[in-house]
PDB file of N, CA and C in Angstrom:
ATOM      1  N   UNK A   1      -5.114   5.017  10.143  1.00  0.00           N
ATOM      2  CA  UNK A   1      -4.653   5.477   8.857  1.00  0.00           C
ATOM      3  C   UNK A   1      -5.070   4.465   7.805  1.00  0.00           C
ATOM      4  N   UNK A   2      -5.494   5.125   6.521  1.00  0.00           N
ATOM      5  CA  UNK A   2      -5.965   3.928   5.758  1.00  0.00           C
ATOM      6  C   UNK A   2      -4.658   3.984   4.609  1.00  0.00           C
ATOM      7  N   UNK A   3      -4.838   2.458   4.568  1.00  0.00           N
ATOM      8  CA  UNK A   3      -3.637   1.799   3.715  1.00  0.00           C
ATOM      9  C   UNK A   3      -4.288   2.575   1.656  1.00  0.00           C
ATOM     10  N   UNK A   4      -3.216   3.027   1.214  1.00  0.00           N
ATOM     11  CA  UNK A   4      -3.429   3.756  -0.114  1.00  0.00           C
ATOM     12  C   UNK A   4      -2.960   2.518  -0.728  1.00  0.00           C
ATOM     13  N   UNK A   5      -3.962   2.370  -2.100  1.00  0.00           N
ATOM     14  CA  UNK A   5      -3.838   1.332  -3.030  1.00  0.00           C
ATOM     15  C   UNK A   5      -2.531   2.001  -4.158  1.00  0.00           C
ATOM     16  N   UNK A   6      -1.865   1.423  -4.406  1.00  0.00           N
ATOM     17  CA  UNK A   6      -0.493   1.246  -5.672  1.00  0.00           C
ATOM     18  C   UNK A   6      -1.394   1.133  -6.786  1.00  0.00           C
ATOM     19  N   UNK A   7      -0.874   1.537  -7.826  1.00  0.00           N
ATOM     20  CA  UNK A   7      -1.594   1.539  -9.064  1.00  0.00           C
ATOM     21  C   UNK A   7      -1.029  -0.444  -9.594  1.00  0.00           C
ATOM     22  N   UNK A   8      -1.680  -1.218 -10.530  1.00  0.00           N
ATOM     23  CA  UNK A   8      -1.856  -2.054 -11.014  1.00  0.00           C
ATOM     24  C   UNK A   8      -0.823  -2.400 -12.047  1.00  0.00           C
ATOM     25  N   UNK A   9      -0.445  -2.144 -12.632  1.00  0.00           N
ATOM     26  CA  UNK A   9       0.729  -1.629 -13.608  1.00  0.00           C
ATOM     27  C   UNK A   9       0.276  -1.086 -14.798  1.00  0.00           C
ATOM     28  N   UNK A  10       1.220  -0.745 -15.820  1.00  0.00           N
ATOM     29  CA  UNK A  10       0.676  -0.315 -16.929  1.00  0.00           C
ATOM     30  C   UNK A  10      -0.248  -0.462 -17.751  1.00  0.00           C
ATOM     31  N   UNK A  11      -0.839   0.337 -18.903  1.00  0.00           N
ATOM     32  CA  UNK A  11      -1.947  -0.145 -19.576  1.00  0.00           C
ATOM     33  C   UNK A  11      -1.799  -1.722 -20.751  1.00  0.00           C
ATOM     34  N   UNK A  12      -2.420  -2.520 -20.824  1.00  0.00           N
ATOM     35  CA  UNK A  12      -2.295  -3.431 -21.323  1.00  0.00           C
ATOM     36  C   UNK A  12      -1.664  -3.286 -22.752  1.00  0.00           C
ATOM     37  N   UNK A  13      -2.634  -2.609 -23.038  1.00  0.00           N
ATOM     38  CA  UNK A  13      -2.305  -2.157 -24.524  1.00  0.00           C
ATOM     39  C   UNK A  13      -0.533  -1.703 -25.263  1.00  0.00           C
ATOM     40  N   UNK A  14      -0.663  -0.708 -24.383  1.00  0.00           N
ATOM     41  CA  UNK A  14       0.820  -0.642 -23.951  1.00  0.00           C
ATOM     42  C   UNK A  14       2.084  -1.787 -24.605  1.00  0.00           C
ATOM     43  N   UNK A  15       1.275  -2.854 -23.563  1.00  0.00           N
ATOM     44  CA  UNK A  15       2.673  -4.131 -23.603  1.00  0.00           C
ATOM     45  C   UNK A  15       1.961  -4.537 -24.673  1.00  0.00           C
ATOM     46  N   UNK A  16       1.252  -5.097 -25.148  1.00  0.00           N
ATOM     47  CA  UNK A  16       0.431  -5.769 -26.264  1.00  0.00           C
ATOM     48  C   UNK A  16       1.558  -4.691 -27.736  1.00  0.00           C
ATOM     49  N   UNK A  17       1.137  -3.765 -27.741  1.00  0.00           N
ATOM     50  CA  UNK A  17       1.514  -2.966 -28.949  1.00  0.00           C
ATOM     51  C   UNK A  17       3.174  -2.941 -29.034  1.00  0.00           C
ATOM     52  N   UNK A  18       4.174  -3.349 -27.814  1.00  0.00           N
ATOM     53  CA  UNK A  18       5.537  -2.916 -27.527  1.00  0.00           C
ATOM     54  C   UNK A  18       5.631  -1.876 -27.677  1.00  0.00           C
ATOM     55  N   UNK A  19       5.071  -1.044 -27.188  1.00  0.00           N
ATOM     56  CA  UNK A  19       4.857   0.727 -27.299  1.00  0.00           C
ATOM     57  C   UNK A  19       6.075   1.377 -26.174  1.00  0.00           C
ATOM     58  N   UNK A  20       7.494   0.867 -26.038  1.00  0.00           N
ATOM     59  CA  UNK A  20       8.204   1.469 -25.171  1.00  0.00           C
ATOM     60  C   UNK A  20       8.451   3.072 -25.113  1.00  0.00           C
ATOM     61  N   UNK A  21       7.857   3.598 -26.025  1.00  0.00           N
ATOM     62  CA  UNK A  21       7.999   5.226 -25.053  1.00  0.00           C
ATOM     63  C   UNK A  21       6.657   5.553 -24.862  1.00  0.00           C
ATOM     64  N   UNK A  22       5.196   5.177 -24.716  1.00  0.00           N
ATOM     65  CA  UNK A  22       4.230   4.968 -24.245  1.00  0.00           C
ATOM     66  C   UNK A  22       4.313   4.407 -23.243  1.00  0.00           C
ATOM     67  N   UNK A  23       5.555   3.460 -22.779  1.00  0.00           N
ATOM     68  CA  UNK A  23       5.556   2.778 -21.270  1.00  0.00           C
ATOM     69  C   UNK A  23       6.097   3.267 -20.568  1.00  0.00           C
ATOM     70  N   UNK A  24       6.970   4.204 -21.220  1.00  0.00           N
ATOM     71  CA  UNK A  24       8.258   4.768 -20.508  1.00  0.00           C
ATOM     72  C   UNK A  24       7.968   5.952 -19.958  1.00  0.00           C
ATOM     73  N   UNK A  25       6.604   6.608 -21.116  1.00  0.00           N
ATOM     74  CA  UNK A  25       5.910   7.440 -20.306  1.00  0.00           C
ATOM     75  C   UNK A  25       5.162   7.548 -18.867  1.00  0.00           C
ATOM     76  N   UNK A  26       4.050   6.422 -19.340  1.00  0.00           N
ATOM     77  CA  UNK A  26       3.348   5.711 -18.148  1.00  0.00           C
ATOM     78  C   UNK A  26       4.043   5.832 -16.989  1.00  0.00           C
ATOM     79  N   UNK A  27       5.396   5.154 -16.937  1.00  0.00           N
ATOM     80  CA  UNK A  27       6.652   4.805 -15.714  1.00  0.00           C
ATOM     81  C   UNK A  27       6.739   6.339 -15.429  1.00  0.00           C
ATOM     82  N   UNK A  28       6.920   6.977 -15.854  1.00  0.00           N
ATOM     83  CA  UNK A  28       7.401   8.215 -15.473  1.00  0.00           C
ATOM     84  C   UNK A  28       6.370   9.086 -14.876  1.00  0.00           C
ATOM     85  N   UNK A  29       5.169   9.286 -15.381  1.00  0.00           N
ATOM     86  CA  UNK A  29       3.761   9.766 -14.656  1.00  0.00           C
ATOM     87  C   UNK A  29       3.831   9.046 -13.122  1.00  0.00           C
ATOM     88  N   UNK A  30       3.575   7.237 -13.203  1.00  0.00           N
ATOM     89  CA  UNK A  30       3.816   7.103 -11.978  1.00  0.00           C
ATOM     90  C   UNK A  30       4.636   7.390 -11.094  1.00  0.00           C
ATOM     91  N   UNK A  31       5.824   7.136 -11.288  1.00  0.00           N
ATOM     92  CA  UNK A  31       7.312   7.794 -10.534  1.00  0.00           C
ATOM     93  C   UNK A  31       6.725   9.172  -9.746  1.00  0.00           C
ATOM     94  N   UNK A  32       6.060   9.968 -10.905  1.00  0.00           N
ATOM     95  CA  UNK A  32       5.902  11.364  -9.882  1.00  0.00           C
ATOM     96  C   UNK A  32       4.684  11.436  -9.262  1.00  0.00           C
ATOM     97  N   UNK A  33       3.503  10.150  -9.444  1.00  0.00           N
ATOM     98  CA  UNK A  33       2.055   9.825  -8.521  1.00  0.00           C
ATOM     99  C   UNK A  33       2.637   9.104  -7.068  1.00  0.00           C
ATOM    100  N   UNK A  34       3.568   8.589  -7.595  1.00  0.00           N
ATOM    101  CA  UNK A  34       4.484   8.086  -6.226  1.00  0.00           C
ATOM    102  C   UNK A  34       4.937   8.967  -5.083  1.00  0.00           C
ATOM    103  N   UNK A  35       5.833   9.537  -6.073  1.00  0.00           N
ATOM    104  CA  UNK A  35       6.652  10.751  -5.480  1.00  0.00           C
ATOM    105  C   UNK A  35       5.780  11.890  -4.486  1.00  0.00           C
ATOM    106  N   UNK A  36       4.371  11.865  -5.218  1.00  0.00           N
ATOM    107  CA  UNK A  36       3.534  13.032  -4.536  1.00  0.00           C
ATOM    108  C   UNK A  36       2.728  12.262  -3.089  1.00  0.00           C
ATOM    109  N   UNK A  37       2.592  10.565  -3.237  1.00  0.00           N
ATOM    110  CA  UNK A  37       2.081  10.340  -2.454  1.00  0.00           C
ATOM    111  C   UNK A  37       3.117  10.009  -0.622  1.00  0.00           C
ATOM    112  N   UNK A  38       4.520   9.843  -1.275  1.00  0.00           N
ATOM    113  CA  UNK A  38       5.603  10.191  -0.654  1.00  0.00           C
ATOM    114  C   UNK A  38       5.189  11.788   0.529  1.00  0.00           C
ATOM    115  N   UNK A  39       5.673  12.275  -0.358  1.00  0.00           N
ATOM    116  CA  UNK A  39       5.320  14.013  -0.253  1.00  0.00           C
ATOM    117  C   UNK A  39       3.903  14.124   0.842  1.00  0.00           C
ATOM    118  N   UNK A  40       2.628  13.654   1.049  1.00  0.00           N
ATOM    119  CA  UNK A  40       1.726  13.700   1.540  1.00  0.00           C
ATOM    120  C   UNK A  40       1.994  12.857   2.964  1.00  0.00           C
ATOM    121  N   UNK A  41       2.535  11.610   2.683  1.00  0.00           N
ATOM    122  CA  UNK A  41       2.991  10.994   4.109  1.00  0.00           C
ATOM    123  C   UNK A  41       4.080  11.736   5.009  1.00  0.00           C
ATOM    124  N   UNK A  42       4.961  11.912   4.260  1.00  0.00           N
ATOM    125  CA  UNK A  42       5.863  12.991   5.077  1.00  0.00           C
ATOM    126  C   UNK A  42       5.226  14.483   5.767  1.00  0.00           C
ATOM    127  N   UNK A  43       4.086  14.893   5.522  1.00  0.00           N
ATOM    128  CA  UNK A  43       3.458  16.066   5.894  1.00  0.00           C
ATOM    129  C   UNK A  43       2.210  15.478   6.812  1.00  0.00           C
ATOM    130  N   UNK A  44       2.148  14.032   6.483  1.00  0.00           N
ATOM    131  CA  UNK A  44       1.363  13.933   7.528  1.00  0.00           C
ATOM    132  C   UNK A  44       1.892  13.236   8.650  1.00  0.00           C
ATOM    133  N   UNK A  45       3.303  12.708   8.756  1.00  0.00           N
ATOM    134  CA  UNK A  45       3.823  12.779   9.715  1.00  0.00           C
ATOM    135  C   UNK A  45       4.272  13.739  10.636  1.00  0.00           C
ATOM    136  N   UNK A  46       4.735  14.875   9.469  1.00  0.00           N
ATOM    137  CA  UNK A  46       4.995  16.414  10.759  1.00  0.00           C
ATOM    138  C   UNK A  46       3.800  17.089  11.316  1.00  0.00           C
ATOM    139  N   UNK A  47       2.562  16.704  10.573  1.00  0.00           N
ATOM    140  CA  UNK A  47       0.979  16.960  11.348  1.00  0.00           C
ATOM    141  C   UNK A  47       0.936  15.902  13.132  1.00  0.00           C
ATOM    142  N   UNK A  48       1.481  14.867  12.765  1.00  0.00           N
ATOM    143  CA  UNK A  48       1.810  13.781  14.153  1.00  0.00           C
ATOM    144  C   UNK A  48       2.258  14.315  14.537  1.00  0.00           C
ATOM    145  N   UNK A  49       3.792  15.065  14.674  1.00  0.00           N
ATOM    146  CA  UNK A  49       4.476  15.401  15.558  1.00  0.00           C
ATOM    147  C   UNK A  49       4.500  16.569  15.843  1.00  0.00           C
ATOM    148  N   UNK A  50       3.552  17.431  16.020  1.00  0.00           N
ATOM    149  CA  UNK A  50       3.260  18.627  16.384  1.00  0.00           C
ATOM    150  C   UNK A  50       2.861  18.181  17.484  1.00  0.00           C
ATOM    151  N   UNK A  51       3.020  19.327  18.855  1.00  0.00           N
ATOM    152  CA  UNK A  51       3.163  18.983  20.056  1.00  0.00           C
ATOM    153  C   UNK A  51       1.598  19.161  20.050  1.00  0.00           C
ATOM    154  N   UNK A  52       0.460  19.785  19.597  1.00  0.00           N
ATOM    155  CA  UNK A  52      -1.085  20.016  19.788  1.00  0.00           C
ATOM    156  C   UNK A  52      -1.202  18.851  19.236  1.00  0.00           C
ATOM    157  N   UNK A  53      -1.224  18.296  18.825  1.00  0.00           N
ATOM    158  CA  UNK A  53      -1.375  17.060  17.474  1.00  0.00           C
ATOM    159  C   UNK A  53      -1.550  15.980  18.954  1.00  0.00           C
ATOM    160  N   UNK A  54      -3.319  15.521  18.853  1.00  0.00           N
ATOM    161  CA  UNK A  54      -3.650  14.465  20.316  1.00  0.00           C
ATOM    162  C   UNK A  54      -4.536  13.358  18.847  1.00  0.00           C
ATOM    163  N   UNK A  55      -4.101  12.495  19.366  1.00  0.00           N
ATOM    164  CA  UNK A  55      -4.623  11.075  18.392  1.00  0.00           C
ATOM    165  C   UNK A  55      -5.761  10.444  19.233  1.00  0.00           C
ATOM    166  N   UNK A  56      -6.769  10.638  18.177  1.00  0.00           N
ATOM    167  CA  UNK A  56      -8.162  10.097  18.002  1.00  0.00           C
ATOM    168  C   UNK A  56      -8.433   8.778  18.302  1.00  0.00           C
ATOM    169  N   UNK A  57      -7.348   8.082  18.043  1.00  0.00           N
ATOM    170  CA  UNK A  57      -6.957   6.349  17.584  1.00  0.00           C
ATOM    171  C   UNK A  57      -6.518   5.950  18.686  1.00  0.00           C
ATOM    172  N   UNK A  58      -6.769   4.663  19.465  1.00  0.00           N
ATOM    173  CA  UNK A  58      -5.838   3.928  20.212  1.00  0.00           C
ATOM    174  C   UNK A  58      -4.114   4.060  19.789  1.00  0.00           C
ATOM    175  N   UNK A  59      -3.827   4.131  18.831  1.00  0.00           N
ATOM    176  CA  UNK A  59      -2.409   4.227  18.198  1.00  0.00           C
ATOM    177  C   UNK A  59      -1.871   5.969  19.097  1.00  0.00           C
ATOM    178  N   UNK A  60      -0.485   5.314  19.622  1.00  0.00           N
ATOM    179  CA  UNK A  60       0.430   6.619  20.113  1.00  0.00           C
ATOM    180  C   UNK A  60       1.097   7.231  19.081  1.00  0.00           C
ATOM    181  N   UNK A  61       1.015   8.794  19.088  1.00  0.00           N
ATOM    182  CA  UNK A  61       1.667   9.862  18.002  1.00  0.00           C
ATOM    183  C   UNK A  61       3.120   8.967  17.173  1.00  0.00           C
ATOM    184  N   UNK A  62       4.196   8.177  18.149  1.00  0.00           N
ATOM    185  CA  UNK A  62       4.820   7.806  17.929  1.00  0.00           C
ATOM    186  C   UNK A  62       4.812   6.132  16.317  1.00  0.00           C
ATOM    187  N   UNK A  63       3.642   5.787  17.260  1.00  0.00           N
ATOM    188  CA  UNK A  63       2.924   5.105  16.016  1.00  0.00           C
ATOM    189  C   UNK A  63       2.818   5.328  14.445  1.00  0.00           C
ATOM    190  N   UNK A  64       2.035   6.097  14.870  1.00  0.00           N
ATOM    191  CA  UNK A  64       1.255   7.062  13.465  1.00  0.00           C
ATOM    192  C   UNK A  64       2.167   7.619  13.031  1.00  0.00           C
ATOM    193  N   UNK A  65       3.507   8.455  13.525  1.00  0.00           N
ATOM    194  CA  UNK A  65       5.253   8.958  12.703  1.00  0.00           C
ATOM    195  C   UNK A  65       5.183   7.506  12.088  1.00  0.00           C
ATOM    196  N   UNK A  66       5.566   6.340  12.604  1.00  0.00           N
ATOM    197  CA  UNK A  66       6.055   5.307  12.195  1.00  0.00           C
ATOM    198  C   UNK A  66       5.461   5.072  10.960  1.00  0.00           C
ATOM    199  N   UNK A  67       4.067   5.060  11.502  1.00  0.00           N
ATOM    200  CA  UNK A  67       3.529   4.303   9.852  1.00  0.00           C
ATOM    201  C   UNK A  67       3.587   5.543   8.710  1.00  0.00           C
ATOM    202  N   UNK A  68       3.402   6.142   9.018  1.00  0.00           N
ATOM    203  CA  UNK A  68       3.698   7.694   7.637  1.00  0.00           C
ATOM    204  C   UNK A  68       5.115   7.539   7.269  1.00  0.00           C
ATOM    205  N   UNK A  69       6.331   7.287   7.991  1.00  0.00           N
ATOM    206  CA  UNK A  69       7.735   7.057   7.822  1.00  0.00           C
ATOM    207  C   UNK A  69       7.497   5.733   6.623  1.00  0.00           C
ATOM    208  N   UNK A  70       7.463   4.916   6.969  1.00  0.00           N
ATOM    209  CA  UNK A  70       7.110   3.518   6.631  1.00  0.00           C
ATOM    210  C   UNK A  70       6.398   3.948   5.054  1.00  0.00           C
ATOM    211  N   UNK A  71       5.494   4.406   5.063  1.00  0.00           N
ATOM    212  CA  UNK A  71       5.148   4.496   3.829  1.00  0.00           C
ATOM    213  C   UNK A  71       5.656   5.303   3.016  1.00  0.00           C
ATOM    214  N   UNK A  72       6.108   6.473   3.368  1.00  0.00           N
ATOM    215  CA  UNK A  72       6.882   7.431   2.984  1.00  0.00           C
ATOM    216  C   UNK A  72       8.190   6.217   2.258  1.00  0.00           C
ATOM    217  N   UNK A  73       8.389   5.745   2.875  1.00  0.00           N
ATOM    218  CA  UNK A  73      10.028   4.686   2.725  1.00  0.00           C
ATOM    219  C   UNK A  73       9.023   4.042   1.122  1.00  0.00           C
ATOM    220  N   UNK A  74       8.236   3.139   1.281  1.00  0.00           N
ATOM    221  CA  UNK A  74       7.756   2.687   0.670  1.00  0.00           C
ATOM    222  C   UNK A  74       7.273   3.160  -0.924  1.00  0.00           C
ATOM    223  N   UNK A  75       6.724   4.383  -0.481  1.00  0.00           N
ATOM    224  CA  UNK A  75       6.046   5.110  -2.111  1.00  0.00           C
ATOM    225  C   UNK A  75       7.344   5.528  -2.497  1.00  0.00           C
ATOM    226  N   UNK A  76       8.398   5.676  -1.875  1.00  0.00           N
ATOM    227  CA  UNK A  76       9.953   6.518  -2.399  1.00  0.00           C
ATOM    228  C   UNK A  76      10.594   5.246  -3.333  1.00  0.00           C
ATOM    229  N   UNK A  77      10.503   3.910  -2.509  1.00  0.00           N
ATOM    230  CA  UNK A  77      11.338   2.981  -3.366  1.00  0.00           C
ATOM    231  C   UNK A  77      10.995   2.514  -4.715  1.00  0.00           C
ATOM    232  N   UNK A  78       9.443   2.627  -4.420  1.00  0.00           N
ATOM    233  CA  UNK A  78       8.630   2.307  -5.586  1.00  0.00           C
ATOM    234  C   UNK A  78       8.706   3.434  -6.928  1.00  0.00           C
ATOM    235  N   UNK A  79       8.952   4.640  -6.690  1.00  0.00           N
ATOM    236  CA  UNK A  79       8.904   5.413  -7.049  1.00  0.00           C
ATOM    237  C   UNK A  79      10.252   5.396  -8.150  1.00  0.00           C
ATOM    238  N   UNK A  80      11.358   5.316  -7.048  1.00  0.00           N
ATOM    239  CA  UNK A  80      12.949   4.714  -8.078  1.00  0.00           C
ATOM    240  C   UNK A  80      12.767   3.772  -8.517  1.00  0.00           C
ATOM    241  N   UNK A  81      11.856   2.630  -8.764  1.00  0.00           N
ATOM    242  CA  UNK A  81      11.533   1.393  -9.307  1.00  0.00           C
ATOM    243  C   UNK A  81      10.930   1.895 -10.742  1.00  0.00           C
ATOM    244  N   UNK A  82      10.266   2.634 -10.625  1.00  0.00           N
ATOM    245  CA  UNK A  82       9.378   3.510 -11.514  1.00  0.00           C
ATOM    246  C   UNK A  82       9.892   3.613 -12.680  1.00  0.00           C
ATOM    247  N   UNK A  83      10.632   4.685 -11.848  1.00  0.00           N
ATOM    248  CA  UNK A  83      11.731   5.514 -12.677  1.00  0.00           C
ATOM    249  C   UNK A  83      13.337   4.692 -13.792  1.00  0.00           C
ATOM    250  N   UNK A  84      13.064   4.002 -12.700  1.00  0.00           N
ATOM    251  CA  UNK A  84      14.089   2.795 -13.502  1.00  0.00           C
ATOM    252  C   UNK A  84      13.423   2.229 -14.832  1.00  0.00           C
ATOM    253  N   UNK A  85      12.271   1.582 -14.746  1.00  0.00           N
ATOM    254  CA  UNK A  85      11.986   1.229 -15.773  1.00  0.00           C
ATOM    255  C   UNK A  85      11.473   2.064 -16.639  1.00  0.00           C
ATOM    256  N   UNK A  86      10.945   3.300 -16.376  1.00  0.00           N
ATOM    257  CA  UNK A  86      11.162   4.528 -17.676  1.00  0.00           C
ATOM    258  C   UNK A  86      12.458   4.355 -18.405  1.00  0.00           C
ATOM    259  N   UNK A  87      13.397   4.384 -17.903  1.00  0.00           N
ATOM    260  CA  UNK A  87      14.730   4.666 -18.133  1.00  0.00           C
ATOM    261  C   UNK A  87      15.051   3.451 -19.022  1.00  0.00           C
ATOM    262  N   UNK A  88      14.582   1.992 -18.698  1.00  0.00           N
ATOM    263  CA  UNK A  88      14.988   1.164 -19.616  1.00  0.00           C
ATOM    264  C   UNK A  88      13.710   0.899 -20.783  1.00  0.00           C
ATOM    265  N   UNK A  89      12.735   1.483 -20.733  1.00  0.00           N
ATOM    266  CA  UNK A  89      11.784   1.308 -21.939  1.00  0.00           C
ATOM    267  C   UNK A  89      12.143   2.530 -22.774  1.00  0.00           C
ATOM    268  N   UNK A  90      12.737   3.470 -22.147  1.00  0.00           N
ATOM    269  CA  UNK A  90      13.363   4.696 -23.092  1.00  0.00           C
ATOM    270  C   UNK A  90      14.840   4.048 -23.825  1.00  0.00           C
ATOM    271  N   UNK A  91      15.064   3.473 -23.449  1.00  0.00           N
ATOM    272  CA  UNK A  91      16.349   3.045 -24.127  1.00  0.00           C
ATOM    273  C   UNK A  91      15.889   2.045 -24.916  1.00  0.00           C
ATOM    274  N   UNK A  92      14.467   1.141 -24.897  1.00  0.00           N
ATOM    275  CA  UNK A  92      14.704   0.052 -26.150  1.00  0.00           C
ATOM    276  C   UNK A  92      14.121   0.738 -26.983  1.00  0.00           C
ATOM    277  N   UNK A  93      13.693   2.051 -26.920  1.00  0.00           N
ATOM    278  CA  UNK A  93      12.455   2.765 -28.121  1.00  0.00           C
ATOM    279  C   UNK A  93      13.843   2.785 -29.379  1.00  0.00           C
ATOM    280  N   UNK A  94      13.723   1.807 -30.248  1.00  0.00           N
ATOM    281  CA  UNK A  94      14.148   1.863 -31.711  1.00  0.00           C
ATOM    282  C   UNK A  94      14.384   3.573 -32.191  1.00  0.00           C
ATOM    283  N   UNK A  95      15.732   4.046 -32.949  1.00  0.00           N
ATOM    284  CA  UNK A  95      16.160   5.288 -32.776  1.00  0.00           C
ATOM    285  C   UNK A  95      15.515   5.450 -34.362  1.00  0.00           C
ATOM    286  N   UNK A  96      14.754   7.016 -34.640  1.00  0.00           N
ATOM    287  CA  UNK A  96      14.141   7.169 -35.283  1.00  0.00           C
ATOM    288  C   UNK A  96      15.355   8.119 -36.638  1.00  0.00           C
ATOM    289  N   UNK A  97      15.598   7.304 -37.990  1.00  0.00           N
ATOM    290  CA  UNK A  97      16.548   8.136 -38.236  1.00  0.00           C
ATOM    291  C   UNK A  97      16.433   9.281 -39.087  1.00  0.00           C
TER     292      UNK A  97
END
């Protein structure tokens, strides 16, 4: 299984400008690039555990659940990490009166 790269963080510009609902956006796009890559590990773990499902790889079916679990765990936490900081760059955006 190949290891999926995390995005880098936000656009520079972004923090440069203090553009908090431009970041808060950003946070929130990722949250759901997360969320989908979540979504893809979990489906390719129930592709593992299908009883036809014979592995190509030295690695046992049991394996390959593991590491899709594992990442699945992983893109999910990151994902509420995400989402968190949407949530607090939406709250410093200065209220427009």
């Amino acid at each position: 299984m190949a290891v999926m790269a995390c995005s880098t963080g936000p656009p520079r510009e972004l923090i440069e400008r203090n553009d908090h609902s431009g970041l808060a956006t950003w946070y929130q796009q990722e949250a759901l690039r997360l969320r989908n890559k979540a979504e893809e590990m979990r489906q390719m773990a129930e592709l593992y555990a299908e009883p036809s499902y014979r592995p190509a790889s030295k690695e046992s079916k049991s394996d390959l659940i593991f590491h899709c679990r594992s990442f699945m765990d992983y893109y999910t936490k990151a994902a509420d990490e995400a989402e968190a900081l949407a949530k607090v760059h939406r709250e410093q955006e200065p209220s427009i009166p």
